[in-house]
PDB file of N, CA and C in Angstrom:
ATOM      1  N   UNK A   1      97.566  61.625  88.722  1.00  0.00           N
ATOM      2  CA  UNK A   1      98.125  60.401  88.163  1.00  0.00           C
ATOM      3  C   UNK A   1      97.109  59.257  88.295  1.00  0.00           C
ATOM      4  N   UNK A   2      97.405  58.095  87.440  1.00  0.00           N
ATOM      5  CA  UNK A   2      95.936  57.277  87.359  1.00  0.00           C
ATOM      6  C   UNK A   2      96.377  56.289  88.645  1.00  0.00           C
ATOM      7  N   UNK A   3      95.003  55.505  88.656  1.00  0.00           N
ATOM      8  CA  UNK A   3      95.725  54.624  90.003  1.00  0.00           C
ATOM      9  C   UNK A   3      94.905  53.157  89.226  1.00  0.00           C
ATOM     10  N   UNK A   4      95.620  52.306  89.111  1.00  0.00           N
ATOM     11  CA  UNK A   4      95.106  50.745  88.688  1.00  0.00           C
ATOM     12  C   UNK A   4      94.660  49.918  90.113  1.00  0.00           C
ATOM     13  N   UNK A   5      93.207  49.502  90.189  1.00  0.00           N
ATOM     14  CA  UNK A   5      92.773  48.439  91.251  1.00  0.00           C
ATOM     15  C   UNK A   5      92.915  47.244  90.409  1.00  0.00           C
ATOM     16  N   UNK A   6      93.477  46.347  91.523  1.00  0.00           N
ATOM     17  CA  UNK A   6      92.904  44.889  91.170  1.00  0.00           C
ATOM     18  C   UNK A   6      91.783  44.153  91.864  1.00  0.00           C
ATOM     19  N   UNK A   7      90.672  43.795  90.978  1.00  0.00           N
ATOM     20  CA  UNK A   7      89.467  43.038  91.634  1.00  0.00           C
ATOM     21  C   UNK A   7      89.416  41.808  91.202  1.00  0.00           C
ATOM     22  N   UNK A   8      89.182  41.055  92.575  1.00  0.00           N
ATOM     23  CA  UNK A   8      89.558  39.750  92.722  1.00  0.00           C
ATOM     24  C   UNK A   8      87.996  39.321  92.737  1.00  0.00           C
ATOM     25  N   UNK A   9      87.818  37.743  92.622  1.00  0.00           N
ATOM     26  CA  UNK A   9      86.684  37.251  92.870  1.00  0.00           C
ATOM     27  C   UNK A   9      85.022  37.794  92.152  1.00  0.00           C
ATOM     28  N   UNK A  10      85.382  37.978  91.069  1.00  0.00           N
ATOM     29  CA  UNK A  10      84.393  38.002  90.499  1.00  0.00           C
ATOM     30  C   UNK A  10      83.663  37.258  89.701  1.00  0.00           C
ATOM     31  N   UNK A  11      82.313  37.515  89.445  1.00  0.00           N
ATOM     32  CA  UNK A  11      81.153  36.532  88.970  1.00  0.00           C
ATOM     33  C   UNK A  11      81.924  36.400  87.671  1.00  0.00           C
ATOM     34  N   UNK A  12      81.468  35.046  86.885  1.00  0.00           N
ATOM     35  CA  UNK A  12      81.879  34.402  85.766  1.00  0.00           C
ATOM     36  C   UNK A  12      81.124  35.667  84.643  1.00  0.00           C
ATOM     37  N   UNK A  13      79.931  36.103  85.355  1.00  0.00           N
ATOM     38  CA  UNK A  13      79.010  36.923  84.177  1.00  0.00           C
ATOM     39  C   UNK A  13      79.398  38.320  84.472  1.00  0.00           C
ATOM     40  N   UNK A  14      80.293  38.371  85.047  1.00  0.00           N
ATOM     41  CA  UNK A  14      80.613  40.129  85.383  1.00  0.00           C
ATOM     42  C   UNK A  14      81.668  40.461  84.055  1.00  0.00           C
ATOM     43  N   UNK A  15      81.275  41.528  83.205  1.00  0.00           N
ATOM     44  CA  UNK A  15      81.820  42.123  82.097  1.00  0.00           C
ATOM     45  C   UNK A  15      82.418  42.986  82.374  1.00  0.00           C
ATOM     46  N   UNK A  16      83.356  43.585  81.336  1.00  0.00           N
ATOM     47  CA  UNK A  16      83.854  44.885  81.321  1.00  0.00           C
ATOM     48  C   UNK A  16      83.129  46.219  81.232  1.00  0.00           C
ATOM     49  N   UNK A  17      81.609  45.924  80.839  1.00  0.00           N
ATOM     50  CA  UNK A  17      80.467  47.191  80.776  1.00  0.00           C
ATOM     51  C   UNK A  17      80.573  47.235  82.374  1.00  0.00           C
ATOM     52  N   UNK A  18      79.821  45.848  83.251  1.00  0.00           N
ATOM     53  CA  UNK A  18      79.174  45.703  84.302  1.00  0.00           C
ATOM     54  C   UNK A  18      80.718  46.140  85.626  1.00  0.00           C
ATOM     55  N   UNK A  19      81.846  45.531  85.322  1.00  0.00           N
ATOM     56  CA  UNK A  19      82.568  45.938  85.887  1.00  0.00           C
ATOM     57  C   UNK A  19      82.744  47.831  86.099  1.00  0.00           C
ATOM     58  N   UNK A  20      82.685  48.783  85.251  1.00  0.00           N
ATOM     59  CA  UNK A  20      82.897  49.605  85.035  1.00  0.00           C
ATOM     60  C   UNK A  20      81.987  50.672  85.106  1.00  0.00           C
ATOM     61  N   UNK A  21      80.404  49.899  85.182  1.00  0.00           N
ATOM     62  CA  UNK A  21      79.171  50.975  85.810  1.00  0.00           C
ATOM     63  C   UNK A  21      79.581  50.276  87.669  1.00  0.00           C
ATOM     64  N   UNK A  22      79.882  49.376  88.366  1.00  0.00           N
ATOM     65  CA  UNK A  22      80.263  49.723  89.164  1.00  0.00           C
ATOM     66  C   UNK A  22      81.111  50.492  89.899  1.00  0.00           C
ATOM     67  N   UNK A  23      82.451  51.145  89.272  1.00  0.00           N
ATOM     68  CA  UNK A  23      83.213  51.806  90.131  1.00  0.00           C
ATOM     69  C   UNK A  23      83.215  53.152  89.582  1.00  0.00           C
ATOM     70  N   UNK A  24      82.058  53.646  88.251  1.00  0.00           N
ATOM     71  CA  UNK A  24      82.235  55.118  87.750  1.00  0.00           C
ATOM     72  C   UNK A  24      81.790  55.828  89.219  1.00  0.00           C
ATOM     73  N   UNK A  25      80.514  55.193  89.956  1.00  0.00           N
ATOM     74  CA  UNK A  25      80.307  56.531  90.823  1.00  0.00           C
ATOM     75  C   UNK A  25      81.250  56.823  91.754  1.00  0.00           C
ATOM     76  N   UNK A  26      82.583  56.055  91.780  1.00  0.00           N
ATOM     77  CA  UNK A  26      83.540  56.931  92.511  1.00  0.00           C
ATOM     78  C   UNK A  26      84.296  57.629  91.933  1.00  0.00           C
ATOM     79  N   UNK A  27      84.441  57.911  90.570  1.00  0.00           N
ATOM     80  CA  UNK A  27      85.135  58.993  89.300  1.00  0.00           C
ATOM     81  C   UNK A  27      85.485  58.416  87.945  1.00  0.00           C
ATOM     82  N   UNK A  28      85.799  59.152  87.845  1.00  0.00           N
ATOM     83  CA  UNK A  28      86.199  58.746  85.895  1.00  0.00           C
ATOM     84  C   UNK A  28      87.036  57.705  85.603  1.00  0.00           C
ATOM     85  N   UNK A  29      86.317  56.561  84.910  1.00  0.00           N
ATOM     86  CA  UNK A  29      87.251  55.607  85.121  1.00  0.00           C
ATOM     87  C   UNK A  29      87.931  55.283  83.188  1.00  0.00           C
ATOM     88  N   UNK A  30      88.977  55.015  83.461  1.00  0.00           N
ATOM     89  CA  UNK A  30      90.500  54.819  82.691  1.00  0.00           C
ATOM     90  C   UNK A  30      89.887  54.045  81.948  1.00  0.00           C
ATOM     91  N   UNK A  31      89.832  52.102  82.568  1.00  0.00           N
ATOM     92  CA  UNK A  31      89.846  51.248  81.673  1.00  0.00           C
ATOM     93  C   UNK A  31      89.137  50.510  82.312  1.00  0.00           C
ATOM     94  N   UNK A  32      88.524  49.346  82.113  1.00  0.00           N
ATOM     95  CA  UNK A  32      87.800  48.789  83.269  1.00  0.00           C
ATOM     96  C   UNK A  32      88.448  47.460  82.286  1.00  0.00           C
ATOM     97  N   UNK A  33      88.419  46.402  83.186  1.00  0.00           N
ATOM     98  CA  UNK A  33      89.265  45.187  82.193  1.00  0.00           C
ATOM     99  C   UNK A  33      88.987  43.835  83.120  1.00  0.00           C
ATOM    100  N   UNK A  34      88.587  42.951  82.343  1.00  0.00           N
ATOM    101  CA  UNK A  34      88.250  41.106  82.977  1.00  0.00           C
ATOM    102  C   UNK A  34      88.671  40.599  82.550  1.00  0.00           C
ATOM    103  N   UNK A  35      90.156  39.745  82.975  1.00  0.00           N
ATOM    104  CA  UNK A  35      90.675  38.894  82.330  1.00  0.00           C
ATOM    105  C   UNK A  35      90.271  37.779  81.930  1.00  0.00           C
ATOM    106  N   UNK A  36      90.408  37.322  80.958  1.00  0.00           N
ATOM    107  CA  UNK A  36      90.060  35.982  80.313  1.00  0.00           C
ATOM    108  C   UNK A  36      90.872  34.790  79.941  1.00  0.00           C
ATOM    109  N   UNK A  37      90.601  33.753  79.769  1.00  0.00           N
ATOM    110  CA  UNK A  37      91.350  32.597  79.251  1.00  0.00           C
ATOM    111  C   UNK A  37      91.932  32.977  78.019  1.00  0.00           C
ATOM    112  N   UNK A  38      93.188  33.159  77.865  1.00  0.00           N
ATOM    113  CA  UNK A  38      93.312  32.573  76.236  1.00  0.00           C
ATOM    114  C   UNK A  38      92.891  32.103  75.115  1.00  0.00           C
ATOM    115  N   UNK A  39      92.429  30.519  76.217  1.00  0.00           N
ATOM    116  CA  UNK A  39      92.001  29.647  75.076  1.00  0.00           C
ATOM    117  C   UNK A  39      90.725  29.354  75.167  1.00  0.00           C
ATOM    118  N   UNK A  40      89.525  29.687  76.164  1.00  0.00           N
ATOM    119  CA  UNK A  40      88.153  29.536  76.338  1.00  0.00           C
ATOM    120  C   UNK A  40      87.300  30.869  76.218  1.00  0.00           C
ATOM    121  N   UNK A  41      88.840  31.694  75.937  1.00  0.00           N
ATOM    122  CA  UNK A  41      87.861  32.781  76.405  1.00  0.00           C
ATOM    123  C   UNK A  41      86.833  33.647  77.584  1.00  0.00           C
ATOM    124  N   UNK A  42      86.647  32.407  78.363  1.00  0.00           N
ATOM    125  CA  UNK A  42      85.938  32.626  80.058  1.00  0.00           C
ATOM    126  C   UNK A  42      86.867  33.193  81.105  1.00  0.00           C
ATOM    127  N   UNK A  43      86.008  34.395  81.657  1.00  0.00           N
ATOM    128  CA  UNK A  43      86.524  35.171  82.494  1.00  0.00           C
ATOM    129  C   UNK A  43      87.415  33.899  83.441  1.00  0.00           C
ATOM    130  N   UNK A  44      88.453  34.142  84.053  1.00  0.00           N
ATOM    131  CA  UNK A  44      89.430  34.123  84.806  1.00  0.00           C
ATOM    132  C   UNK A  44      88.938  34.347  86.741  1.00  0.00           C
ATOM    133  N   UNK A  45      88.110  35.200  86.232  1.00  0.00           N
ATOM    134  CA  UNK A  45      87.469  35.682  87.847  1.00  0.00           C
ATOM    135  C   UNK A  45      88.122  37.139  88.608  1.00  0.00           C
ATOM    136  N   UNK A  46      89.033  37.878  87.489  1.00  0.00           N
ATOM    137  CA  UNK A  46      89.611  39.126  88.186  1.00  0.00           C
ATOM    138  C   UNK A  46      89.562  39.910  87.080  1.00  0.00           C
ATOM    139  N   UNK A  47      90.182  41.146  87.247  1.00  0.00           N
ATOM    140  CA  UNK A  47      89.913  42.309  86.682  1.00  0.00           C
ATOM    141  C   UNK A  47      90.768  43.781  87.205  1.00  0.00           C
ATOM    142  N   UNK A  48      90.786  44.475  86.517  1.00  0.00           N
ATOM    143  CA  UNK A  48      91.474  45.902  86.574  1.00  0.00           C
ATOM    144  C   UNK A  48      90.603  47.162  86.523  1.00  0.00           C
ATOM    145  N   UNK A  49      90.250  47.583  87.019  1.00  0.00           N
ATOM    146  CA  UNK A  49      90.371  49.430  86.972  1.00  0.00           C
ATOM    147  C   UNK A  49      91.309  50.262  87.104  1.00  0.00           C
ATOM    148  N   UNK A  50      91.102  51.036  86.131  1.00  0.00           N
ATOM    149  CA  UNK A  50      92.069  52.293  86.647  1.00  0.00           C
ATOM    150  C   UNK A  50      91.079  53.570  86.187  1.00  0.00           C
ATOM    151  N   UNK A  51      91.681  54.226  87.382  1.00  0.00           N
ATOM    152  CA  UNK A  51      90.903  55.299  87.655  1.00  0.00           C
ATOM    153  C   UNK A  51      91.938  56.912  87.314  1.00  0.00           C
ATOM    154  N   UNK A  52      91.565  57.954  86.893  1.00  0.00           N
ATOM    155  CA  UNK A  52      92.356  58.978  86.797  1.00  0.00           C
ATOM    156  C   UNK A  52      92.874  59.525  87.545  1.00  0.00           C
ATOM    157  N   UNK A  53      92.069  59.249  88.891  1.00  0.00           N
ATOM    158  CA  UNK A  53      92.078  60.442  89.633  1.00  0.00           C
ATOM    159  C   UNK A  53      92.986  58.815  90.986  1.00  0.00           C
ATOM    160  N   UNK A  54      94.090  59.628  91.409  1.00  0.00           N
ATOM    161  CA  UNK A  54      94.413  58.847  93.274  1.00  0.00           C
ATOM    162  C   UNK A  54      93.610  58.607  93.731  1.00  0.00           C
ATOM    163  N   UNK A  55      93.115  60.008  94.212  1.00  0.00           N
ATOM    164  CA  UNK A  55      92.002  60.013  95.405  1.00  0.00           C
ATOM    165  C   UNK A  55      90.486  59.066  95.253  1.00  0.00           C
ATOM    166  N   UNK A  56      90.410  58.963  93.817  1.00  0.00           N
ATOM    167  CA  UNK A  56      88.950  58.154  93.483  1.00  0.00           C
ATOM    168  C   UNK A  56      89.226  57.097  93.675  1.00  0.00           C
ATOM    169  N   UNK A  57      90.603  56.029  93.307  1.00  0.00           N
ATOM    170  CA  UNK A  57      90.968  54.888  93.491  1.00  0.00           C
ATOM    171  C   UNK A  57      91.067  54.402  94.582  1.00  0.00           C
ATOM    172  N   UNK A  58      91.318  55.409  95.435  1.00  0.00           N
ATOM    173  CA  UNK A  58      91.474  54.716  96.798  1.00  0.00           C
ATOM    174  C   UNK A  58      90.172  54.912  97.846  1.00  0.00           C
ATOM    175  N   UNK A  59      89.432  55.893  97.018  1.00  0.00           N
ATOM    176  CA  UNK A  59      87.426  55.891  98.028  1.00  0.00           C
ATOM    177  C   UNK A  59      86.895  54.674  97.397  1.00  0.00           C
ATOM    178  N   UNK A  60      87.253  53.993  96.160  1.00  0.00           N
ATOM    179  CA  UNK A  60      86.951  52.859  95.606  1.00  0.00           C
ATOM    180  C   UNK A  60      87.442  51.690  96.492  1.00  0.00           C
ATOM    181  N   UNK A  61      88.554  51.679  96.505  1.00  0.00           N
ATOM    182  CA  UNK A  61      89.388  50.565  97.499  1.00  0.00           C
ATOM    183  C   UNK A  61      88.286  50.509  98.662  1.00  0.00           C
ATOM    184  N   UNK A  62      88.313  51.776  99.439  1.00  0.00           N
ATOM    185  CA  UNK A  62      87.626  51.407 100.936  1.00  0.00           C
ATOM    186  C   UNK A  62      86.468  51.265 100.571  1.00  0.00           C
ATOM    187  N   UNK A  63      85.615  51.344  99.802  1.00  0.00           N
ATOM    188  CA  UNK A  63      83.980  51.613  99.211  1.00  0.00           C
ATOM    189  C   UNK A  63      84.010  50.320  98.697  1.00  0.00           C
ATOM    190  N   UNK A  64      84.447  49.573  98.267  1.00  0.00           N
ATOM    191  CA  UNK A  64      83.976  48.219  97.425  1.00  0.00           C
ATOM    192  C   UNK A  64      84.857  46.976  97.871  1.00  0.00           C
ATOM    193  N   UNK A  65      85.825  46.804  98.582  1.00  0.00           N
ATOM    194  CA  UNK A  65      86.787  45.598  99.345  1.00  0.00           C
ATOM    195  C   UNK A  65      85.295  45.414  99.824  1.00  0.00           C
ATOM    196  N   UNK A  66      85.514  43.816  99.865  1.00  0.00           N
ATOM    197  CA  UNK A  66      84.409  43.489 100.613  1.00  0.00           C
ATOM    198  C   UNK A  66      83.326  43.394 100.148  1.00  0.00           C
ATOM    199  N   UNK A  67      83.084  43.896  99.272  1.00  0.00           N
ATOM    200  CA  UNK A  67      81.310  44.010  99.036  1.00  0.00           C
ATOM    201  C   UNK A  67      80.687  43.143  98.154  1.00  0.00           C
ATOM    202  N   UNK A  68      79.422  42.850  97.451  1.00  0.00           N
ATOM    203  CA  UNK A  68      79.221  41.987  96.687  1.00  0.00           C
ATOM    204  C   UNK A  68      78.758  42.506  95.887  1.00  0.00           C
ATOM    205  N   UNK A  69      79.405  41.716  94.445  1.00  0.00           N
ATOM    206  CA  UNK A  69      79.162  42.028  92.864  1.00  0.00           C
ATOM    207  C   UNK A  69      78.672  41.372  91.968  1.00  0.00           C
ATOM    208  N   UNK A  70      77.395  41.375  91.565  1.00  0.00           N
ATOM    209  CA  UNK A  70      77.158  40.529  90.813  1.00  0.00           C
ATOM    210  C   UNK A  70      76.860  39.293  91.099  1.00  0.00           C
ATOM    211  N   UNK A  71      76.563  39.190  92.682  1.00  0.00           N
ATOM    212  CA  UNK A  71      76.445  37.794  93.421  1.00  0.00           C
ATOM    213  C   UNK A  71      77.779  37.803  94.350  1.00  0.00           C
ATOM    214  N   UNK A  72      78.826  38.179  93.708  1.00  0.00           N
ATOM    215  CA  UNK A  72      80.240  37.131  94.564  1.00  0.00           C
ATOM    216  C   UNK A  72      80.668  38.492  95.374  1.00  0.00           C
ATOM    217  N   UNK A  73      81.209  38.270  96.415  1.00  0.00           N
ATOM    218  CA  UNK A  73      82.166  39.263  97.525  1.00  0.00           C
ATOM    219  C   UNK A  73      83.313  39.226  96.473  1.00  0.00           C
ATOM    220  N   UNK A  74      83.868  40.541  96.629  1.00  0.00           N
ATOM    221  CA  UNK A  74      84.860  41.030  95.570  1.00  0.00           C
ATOM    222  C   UNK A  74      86.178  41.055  96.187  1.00  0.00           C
ATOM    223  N   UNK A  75      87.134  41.108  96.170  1.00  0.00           N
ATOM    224  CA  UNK A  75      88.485  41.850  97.088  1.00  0.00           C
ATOM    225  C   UNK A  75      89.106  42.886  96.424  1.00  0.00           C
ATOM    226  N   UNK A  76      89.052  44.084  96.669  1.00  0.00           N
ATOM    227  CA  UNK A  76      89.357  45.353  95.748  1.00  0.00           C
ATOM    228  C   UNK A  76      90.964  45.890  96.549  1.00  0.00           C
ATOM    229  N   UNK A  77      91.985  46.062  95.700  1.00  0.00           N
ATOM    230  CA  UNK A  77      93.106  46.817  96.172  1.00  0.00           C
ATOM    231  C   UNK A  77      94.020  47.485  95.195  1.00  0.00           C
ATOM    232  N   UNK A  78      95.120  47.883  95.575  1.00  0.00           N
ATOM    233  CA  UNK A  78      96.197  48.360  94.448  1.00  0.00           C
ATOM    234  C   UNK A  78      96.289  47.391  93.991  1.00  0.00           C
ATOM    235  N   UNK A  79      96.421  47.836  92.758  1.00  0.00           N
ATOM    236  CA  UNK A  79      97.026  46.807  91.564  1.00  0.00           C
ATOM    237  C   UNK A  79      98.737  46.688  92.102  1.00  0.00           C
ATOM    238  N   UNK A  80      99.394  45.071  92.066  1.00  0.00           N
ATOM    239  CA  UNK A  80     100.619  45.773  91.857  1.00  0.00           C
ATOM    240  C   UNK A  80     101.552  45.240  90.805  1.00  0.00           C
ATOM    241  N   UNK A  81     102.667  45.654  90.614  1.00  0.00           N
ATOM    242  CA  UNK A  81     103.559  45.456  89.249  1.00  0.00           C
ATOM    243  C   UNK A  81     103.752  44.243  89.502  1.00  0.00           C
ATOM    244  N   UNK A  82     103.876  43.543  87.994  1.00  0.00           N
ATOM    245  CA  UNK A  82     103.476  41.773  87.465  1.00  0.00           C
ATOM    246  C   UNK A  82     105.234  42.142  88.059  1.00  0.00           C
ATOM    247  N   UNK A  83     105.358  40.059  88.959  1.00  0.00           N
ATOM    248  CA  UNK A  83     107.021  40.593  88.673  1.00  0.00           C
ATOM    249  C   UNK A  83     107.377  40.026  87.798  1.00  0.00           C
ATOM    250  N   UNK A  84     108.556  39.962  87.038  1.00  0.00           N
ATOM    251  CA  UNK A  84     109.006  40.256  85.806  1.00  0.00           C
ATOM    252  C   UNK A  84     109.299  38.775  85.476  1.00  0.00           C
ATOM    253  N   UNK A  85     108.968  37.829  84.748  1.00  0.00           N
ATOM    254  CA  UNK A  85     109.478  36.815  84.520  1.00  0.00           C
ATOM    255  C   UNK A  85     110.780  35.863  83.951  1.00  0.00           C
ATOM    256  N   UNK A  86     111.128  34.979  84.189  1.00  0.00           N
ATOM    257  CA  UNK A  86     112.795  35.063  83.992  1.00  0.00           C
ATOM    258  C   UNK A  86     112.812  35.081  82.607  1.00  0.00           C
ATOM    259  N   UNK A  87     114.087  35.326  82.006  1.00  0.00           N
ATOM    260  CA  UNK A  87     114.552  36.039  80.944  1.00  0.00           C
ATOM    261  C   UNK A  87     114.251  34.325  79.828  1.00  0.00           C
ATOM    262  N   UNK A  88     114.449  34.996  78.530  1.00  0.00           N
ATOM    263  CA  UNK A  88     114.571  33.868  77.514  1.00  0.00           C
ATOM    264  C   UNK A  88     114.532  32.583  77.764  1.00  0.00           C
ATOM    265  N   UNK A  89     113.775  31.661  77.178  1.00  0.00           N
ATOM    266  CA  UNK A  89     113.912  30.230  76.957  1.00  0.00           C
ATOM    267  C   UNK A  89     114.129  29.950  78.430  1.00  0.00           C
ATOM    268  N   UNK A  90     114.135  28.468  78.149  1.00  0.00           N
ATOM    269  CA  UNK A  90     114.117  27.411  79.808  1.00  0.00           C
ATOM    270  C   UNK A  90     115.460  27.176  80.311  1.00  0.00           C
ATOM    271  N   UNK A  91     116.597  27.059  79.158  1.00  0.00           N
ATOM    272  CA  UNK A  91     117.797  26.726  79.667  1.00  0.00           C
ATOM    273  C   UNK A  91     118.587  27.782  79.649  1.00  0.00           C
ATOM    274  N   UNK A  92     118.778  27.790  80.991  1.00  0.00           N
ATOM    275  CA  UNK A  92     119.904  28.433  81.909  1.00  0.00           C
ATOM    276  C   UNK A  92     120.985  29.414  81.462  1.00  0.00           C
ATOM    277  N   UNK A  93     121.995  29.135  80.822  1.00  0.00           N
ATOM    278  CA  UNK A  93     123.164  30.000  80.487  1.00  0.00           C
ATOM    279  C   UNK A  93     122.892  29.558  78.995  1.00  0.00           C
ATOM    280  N   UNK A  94     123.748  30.584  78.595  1.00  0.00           N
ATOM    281  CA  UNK A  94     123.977  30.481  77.534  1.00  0.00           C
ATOM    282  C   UNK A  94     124.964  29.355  76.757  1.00  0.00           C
ATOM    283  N   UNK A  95     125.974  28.986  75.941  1.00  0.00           N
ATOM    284  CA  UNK A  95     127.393  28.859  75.433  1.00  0.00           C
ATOM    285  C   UNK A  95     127.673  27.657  75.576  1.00  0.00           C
ATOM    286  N   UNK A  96     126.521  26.660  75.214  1.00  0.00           N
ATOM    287  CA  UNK A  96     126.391  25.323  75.524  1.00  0.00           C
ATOM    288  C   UNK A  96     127.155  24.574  74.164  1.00  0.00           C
ATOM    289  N   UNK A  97     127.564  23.966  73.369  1.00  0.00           N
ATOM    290  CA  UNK A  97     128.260  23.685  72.580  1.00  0.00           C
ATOM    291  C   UNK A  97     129.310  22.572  72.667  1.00  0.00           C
ATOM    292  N   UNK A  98     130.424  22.654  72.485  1.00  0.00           N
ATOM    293  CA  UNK A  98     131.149  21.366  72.548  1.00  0.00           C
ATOM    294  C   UNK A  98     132.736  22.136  72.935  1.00  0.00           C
ATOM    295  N   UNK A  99     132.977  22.120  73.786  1.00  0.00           N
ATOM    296  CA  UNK A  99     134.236  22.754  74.755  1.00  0.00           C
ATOM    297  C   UNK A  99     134.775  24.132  73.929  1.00  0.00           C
ATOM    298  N   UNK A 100     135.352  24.981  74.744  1.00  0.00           N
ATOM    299  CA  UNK A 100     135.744  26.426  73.749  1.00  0.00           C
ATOM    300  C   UNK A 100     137.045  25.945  72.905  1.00  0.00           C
ATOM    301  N   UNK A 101     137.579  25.744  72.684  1.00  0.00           N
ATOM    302  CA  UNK A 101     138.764  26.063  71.858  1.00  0.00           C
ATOM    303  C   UNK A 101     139.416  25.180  70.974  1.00  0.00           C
ATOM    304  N   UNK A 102     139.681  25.311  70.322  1.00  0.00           N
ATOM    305  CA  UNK A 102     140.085  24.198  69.463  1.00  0.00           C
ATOM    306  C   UNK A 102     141.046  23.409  69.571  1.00  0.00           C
ATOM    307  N   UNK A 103     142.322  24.255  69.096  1.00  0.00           N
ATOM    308  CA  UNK A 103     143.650  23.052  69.396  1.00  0.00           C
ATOM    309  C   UNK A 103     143.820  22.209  69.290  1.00  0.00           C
ATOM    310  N   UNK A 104     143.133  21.397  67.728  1.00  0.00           N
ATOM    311  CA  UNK A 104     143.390  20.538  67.343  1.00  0.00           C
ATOM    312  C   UNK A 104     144.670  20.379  66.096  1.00  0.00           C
TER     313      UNK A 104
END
């Protein structure tokens, strides 16, 4: 099963090539990914791997936490699930209107 790292703290010039020749020599890697701005486009400073293999993701974890990339000390770990953001629009309940019933 694949395993997703999240890498923290990375160089402004670290790419998705450069990200991804770093963590192949611990196995076959999935996706290699640097998030970016939206609207500038400029890396964000983090990033994703995922790797195919468990066991490679986690000789990665202990092999690269810590180390320096591209200039900057990195923080390498499990990725974990975004939590889920609250549901629809800003206001609250629903059934806002002008009192239920008529009876006029």
């Amino acid at each position: 099963m694949a395993k997703k790292l999240f890498v923290g703290g990375l160089s402004w010039s670290t790419d998705e090539a450069s990200l991804r020749s770093a963590f192949e020599r611990f196995g076959e890697v999935q996706e290699a990914v640097v998030v970016s701005d939206r609207e500038t486009g400029r890396s964000r400073g983090f990033g994703f791997v995922t790797f195919v293999d468990d066991a490679c993701g986690d000789t990665a974890i202990q092999e690269m936490n810590d180390t320096v990339l591209d200039g900057r000390t990195v923080a390498v770990n499990e990725a974990r699930e975004r939590a889920p953001r609250g549901g629809g629009g800003g206001f609250g309940g629903g059934g806002g209107g002008y009192g239920g019933g008529g009876g006029r």
